[in-house]
PDB file of N, CA and C in Angstrom:
ATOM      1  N   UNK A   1      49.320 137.192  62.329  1.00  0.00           N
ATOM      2  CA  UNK A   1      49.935 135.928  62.644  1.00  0.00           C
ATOM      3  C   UNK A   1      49.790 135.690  64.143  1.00  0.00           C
ATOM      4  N   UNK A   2      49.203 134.153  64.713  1.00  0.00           N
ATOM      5  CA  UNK A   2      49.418 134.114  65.922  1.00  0.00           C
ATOM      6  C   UNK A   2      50.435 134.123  66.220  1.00  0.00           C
ATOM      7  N   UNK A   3      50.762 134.441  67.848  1.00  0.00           N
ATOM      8  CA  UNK A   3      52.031 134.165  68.757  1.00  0.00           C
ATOM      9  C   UNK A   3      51.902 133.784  69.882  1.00  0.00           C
ATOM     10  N   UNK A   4      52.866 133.619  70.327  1.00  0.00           N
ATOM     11  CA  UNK A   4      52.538 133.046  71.838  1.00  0.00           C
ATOM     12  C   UNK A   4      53.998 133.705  72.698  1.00  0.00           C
ATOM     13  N   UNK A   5      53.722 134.790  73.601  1.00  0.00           N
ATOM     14  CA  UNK A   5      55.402 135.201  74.274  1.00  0.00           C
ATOM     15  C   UNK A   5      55.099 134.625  75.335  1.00  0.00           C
ATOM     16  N   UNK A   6      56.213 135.122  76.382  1.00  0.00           N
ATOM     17  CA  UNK A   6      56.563 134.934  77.345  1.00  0.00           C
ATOM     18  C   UNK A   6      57.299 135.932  78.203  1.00  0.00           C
ATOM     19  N   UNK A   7      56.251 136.828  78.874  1.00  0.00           N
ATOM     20  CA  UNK A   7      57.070 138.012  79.447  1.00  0.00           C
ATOM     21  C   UNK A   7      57.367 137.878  80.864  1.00  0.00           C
ATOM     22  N   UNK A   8      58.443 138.399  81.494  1.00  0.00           N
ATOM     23  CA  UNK A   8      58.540 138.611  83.011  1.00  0.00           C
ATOM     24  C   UNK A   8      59.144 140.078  82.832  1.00  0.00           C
ATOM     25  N   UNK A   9      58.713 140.466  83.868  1.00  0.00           N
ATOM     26  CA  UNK A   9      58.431 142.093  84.756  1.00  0.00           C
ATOM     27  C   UNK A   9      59.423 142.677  85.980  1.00  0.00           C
ATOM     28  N   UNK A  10      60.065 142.890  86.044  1.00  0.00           N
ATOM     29  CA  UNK A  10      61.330 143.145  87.319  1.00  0.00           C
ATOM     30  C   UNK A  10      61.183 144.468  87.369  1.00  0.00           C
ATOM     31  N   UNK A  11      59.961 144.750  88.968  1.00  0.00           N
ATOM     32  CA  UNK A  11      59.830 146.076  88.863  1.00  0.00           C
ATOM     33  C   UNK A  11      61.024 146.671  89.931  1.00  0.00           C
ATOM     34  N   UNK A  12      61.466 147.479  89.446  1.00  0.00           N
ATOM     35  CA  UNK A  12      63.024 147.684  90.608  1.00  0.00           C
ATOM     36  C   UNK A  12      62.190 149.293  91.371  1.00  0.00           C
ATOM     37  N   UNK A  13      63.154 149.599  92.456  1.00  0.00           N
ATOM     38  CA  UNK A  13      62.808 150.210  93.512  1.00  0.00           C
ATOM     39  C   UNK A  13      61.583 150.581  94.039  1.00  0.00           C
ATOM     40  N   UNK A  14      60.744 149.450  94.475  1.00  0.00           N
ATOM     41  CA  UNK A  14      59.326 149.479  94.773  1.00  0.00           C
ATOM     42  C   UNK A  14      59.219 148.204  95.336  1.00  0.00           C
ATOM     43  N   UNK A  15      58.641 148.295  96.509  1.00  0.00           N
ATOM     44  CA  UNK A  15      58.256 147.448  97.707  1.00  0.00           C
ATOM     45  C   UNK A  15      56.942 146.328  96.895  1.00  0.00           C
ATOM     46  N   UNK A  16      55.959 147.221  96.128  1.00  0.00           N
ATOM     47  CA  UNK A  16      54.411 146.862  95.825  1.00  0.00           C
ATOM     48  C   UNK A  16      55.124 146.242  94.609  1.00  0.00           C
ATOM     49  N   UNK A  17      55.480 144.653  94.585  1.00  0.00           N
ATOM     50  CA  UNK A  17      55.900 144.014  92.825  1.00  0.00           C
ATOM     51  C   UNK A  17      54.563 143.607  92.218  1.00  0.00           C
ATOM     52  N   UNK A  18      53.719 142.914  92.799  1.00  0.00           N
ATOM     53  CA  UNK A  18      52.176 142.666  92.452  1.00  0.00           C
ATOM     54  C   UNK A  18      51.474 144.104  91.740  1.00  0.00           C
ATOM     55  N   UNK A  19      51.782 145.277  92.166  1.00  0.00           N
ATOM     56  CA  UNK A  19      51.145 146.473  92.207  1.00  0.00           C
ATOM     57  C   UNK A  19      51.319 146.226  89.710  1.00  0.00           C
ATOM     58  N   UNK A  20      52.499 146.448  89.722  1.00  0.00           N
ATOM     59  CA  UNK A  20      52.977 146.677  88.212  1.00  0.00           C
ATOM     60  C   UNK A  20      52.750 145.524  87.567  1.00  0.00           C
ATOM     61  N   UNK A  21      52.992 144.268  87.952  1.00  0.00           N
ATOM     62  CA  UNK A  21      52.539 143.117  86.992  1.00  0.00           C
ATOM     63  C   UNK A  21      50.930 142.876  86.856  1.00  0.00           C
ATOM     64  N   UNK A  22      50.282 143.062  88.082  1.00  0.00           N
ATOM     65  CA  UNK A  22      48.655 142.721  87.499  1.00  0.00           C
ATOM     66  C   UNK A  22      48.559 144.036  86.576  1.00  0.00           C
ATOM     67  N   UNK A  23      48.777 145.241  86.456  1.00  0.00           N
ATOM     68  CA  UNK A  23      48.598 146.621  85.563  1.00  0.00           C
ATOM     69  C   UNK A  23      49.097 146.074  84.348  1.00  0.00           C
ATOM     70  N   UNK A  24      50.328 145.943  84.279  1.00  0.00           N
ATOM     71  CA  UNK A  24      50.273 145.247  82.719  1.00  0.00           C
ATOM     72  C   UNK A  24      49.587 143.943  82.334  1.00  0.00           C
ATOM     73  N   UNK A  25      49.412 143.138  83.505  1.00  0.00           N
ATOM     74  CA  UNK A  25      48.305 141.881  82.658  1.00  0.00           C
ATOM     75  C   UNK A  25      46.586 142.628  82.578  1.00  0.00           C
ATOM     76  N   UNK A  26      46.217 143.781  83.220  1.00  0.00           N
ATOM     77  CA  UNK A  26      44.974 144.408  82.917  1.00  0.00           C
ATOM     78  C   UNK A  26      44.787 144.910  81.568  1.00  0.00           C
ATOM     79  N   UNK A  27      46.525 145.677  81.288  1.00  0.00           N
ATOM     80  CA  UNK A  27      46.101 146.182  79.883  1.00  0.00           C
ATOM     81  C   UNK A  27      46.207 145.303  78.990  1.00  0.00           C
ATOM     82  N   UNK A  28      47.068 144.186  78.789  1.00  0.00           N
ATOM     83  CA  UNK A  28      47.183 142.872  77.933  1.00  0.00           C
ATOM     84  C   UNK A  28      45.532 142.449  77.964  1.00  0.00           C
ATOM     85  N   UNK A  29      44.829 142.069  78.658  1.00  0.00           N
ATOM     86  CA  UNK A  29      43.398 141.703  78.726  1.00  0.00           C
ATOM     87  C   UNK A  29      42.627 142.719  78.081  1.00  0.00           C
ATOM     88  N   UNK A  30      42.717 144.017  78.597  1.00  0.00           N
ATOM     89  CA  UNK A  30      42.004 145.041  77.690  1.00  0.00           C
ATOM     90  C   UNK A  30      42.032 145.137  76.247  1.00  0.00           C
ATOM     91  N   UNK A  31      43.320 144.390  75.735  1.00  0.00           N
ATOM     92  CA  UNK A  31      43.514 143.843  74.027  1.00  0.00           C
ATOM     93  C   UNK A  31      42.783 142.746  73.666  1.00  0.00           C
ATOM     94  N   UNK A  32      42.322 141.880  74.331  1.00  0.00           N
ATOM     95  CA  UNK A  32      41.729 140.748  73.978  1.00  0.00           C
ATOM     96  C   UNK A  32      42.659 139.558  74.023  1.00  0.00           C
ATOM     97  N   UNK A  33      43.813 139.884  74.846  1.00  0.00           N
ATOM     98  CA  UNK A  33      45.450 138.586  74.684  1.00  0.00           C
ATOM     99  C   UNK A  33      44.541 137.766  75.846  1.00  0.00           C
ATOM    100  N   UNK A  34      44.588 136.731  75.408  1.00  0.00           N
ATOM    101  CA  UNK A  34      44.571 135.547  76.864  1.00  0.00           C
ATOM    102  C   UNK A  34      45.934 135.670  77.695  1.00  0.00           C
ATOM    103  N   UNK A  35      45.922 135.606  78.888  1.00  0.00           N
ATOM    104  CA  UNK A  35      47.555 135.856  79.470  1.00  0.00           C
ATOM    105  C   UNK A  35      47.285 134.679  80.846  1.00  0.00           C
ATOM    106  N   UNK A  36      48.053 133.900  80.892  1.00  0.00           N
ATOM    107  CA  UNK A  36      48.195 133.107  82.280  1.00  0.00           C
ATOM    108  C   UNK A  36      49.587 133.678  83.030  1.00  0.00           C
ATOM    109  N   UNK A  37      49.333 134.093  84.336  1.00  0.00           N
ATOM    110  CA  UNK A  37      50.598 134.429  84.817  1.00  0.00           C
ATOM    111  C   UNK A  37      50.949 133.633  85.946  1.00  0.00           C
ATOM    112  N   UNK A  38      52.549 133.036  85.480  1.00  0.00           N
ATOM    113  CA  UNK A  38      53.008 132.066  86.641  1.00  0.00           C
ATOM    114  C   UNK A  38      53.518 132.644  87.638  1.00  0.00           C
ATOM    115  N   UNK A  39      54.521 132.038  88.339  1.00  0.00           N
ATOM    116  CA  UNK A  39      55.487 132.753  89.918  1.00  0.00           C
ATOM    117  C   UNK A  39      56.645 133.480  88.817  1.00  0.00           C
ATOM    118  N   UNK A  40      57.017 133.231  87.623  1.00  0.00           N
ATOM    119  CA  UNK A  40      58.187 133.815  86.947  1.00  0.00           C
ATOM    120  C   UNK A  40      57.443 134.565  86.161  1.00  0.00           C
ATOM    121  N   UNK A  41      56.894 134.843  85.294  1.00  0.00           N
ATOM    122  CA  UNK A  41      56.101 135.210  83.706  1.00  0.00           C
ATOM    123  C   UNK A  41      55.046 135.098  83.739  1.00  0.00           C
ATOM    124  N   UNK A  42      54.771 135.798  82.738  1.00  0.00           N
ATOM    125  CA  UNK A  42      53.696 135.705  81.617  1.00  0.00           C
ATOM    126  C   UNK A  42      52.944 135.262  80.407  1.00  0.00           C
ATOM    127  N   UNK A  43      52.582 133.932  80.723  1.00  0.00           N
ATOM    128  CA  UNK A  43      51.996 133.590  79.040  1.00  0.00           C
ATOM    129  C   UNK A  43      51.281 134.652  78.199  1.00  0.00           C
ATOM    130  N   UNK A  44      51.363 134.729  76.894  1.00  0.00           N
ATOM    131  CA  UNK A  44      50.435 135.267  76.170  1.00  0.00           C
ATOM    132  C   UNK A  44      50.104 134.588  74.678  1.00  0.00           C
ATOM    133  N   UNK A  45      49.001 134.900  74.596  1.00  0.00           N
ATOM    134  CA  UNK A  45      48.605 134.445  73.203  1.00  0.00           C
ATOM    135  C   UNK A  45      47.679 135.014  72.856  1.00  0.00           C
ATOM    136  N   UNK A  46      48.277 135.585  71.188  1.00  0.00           N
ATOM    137  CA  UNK A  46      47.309 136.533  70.469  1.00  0.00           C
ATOM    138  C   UNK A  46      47.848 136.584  69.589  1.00  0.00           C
ATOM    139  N   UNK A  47      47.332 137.823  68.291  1.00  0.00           N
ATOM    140  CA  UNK A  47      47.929 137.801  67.022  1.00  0.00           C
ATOM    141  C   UNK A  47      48.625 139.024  67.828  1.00  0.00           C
ATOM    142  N   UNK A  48      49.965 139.061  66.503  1.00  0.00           N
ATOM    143  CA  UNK A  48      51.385 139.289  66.794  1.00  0.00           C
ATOM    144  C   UNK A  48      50.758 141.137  66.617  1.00  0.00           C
ATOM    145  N   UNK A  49      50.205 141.719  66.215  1.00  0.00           N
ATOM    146  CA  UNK A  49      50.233 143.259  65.682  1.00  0.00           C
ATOM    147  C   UNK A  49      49.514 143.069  67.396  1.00  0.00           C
ATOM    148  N   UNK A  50      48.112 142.757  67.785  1.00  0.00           N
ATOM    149  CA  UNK A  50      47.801 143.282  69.106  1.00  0.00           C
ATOM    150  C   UNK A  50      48.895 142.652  70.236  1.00  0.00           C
ATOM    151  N   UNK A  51      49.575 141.839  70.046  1.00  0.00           N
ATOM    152  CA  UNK A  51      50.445 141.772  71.660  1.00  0.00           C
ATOM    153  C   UNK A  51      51.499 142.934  71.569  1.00  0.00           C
ATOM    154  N   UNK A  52      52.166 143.420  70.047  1.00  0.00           N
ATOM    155  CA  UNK A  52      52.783 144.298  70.132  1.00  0.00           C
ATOM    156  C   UNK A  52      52.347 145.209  70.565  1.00  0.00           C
ATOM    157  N   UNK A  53      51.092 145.967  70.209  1.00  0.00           N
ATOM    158  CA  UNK A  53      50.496 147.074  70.412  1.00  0.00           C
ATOM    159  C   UNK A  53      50.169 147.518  72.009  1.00  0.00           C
ATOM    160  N   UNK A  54      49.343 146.323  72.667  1.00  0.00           N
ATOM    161  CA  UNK A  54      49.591 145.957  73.904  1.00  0.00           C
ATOM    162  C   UNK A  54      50.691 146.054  74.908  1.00  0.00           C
ATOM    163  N   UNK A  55      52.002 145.712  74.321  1.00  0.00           N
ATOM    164  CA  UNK A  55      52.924 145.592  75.520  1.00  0.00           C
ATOM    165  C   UNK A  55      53.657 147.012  75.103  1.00  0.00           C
ATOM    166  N   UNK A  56      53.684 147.518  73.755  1.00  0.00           N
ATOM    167  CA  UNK A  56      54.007 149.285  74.096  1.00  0.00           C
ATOM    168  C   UNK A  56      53.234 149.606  75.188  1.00  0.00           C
ATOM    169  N   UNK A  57      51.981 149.835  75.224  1.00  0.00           N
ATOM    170  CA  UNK A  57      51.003 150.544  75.361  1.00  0.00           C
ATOM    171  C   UNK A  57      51.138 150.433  77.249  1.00  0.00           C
ATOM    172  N   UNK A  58      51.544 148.662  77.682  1.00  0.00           N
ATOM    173  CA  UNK A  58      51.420 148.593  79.411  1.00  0.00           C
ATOM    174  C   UNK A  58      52.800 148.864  79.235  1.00  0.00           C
ATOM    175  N   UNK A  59      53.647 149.187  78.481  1.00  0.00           N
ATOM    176  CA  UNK A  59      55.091 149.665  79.056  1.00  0.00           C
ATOM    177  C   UNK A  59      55.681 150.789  79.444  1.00  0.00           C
ATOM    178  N   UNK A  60      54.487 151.768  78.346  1.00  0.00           N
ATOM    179  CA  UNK A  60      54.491 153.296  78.449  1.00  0.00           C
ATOM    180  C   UNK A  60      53.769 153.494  79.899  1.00  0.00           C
ATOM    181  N   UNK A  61      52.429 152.674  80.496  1.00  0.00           N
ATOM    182  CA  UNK A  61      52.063 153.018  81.466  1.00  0.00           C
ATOM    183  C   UNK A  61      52.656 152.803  82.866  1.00  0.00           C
ATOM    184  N   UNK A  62      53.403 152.035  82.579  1.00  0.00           N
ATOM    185  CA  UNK A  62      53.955 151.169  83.882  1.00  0.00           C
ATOM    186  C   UNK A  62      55.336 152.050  83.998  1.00  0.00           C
ATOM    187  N   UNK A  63      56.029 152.543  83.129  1.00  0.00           N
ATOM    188  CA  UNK A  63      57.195 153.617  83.171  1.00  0.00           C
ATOM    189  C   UNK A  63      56.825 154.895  83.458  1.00  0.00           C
ATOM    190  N   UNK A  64      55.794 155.531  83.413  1.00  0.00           N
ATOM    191  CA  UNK A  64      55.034 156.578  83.845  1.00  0.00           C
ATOM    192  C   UNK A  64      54.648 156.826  85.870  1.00  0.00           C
ATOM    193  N   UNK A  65      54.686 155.091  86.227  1.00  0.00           N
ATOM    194  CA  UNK A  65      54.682 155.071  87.647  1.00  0.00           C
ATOM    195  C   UNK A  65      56.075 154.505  88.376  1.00  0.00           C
ATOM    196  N   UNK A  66      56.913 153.468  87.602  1.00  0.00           N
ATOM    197  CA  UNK A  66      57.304 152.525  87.878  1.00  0.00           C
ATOM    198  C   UNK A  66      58.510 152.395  86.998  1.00  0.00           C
ATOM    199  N   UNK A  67      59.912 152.009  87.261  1.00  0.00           N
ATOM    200  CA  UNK A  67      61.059 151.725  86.872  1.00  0.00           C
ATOM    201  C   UNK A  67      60.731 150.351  86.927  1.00  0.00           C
ATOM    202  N   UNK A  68      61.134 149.726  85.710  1.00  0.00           N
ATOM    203  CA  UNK A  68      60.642 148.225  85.380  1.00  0.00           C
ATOM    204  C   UNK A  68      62.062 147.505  84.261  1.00  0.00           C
ATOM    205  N   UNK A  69      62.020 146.177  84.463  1.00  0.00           N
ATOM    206  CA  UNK A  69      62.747 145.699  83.171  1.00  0.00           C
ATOM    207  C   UNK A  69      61.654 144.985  82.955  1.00  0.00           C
ATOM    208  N   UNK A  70      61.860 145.217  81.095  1.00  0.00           N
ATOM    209  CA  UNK A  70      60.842 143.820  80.562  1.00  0.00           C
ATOM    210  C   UNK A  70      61.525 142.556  80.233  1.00  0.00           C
ATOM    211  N   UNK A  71      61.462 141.525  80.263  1.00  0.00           N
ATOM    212  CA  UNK A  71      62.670 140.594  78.939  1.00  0.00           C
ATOM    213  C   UNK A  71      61.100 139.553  78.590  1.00  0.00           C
ATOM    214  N   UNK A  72      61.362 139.680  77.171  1.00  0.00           N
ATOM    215  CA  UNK A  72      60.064 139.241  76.442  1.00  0.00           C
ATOM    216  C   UNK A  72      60.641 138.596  75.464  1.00  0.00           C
ATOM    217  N   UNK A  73      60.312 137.419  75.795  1.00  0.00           N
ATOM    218  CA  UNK A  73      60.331 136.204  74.246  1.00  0.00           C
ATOM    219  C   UNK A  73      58.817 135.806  73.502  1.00  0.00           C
ATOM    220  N   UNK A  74      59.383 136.298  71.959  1.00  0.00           N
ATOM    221  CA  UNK A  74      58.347 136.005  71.128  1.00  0.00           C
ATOM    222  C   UNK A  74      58.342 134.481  70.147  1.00  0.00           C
ATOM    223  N   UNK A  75      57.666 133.509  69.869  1.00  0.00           N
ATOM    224  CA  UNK A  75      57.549 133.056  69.040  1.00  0.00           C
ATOM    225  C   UNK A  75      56.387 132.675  68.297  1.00  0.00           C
ATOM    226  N   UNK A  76      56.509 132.232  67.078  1.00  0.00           N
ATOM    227  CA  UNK A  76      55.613 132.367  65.750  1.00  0.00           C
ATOM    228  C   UNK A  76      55.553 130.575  65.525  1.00  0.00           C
ATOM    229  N   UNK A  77      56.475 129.797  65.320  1.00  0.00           N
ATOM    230  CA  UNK A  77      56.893 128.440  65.560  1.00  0.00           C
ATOM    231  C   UNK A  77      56.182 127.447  66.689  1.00  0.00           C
ATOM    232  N   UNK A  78      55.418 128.087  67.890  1.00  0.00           N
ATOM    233  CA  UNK A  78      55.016 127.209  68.336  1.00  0.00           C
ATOM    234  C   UNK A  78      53.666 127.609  69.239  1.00  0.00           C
ATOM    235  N   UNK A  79      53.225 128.619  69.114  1.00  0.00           N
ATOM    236  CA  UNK A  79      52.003 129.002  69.533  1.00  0.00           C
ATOM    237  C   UNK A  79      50.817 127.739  70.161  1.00  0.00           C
ATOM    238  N   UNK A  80      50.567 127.897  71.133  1.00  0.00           N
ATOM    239  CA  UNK A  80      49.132 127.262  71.750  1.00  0.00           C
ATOM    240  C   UNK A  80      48.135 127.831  71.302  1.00  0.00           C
ATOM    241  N   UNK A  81      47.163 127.065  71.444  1.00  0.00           N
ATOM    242  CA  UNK A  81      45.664 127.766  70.801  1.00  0.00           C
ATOM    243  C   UNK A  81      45.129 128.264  72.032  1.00  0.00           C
ATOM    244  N   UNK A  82      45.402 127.472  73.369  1.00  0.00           N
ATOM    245  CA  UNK A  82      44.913 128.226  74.499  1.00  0.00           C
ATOM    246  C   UNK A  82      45.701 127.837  75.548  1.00  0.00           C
ATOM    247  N   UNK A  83      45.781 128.753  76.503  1.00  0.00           N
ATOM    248  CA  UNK A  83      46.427 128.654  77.994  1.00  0.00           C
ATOM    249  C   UNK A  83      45.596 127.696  78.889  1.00  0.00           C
ATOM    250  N   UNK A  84      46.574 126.849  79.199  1.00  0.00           N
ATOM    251  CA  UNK A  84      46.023 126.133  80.226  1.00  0.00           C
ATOM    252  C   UNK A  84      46.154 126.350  81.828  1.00  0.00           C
TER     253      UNK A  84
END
Protein backbone atom coordinates (compact mmCIF):
# COMPACT_ATOMS: atom_id res chain seq x y z
CA UNK A 1 0.00 0.00 0.00
CA UNK A 2 1.25 3.48 -0.77
CA UNK A 3 1.96 6.09 1.97
CA UNK A 4 3.06 9.20 2.38
CA UNK A 5 4.69 10.22 6.26
CA UNK A 6 6.01 12.91 7.64
CA UNK A 7 9.05 12.61 9.84
CA UNK A 8 11.08 15.17 11.96
CA UNK A 9 14.41 14.22 13.75
CA UNK A 10 15.44 16.05 17.17
CA UNK A 11 18.91 15.02 17.47
CA UNK A 12 19.62 15.94 21.27
CA UNK A 13 23.16 16.44 22.71
CA UNK A 14 25.08 17.13 19.54
CA UNK A 15 26.21 20.39 18.12
CA UNK A 16 26.34 18.58 14.20
CA UNK A 17 21.97 18.47 13.71
CA UNK A 18 22.56 18.29 9.78
CA UNK A 19 25.20 15.47 10.60
CA UNK A 20 21.91 12.75 11.67
CA UNK A 21 19.12 14.02 9.44
CA UNK A 22 20.93 13.86 5.95
CA UNK A 23 22.09 9.92 7.41
CA UNK A 24 18.65 9.03 7.78
CA UNK A 25 17.42 10.73 4.49
CA UNK A 26 20.62 8.63 2.80
CA UNK A 27 19.24 5.47 4.13
CA UNK A 28 15.45 6.36 3.23
CA UNK A 29 16.93 6.92 -0.49
CA UNK A 30 18.93 3.73 -0.32
CA UNK A 31 15.14 2.09 -0.13
CA UNK A 32 13.99 3.66 -3.13
CA UNK A 33 11.47 6.32 -0.78
CA UNK A 34 11.41 9.70 -2.61
CA UNK A 35 11.97 12.05 0.54
CA UNK A 36 11.82 16.02 0.27
CA UNK A 37 13.22 17.55 3.38
CA UNK A 38 11.88 20.91 4.67
CA UNK A 39 13.34 23.41 7.67
CA UNK A 40 10.85 21.08 10.05
CA UNK A 41 10.53 17.36 8.36
CA UNK A 42 10.54 15.00 6.17
CA UNK A 43 8.32 14.09 3.30
CA UNK A 44 8.18 10.57 2.26
CA UNK A 45 6.55 8.51 -0.18
CA UNK A 46 6.63 4.89 -0.77
CA UNK A 47 4.89 1.64 -0.19
CA UNK A 48 4.12 1.23 3.48
CA UNK A 49 6.35 -2.36 4.14
CA UNK A 50 9.68 -0.33 2.57
CA UNK A 51 9.24 3.07 4.58
CA UNK A 52 8.76 0.80 7.54
CA UNK A 53 11.66 -1.23 6.88
CA UNK A 54 13.65 1.89 6.12
CA UNK A 55 13.00 4.01 9.12
CA UNK A 56 13.86 0.82 11.55
CA UNK A 57 16.79 0.34 9.71
CA UNK A 58 18.05 4.67 9.81
CA UNK A 59 16.84 4.48 13.45
CA UNK A 60 18.95 1.59 14.52
CA UNK A 61 21.82 3.51 12.75
CA UNK A 62 21.41 6.87 13.92
CA UNK A 63 21.02 5.44 17.77
CA UNK A 64 24.24 3.61 17.36
CA UNK A 65 25.94 7.32 16.96
CA UNK A 66 23.36 9.66 18.10
CA UNK A 67 20.54 10.19 20.84
CA UNK A 68 17.61 11.23 18.62
CA UNK A 69 13.68 11.63 18.94
CA UNK A 70 11.67 10.50 15.99
CA UNK A 71 7.82 11.73 15.84
CA UNK A 72 6.52 10.21 12.54
CA UNK A 73 3.10 10.57 11.02
CA UNK A 74 1.83 7.97 8.71
CA UNK A 75 -0.99 8.14 6.32
CA UNK A 76 -2.69 5.74 3.79
CA UNK A 77 -5.80 8.37 3.06
CA UNK A 78 -3.92 10.83 1.29
CA UNK A 79 -0.69 9.96 -0.32
CA UNK A 80 0.96 12.12 -3.28
CA UNK A 81 2.19 10.39 -6.22
CA UNK A 82 5.22 12.68 -6.08
CA UNK A 83 7.08 15.32 -4.01
CA UNK A 84 7.16 18.50 -5.18
Amino acid sequence: MKVQAEISIYPLRTQALSEPIKMFCEILGNHGLETKTTSMSTLIIGESKDLFKACGEAFGQLTQKYQVVINMKVSNACPLDELK
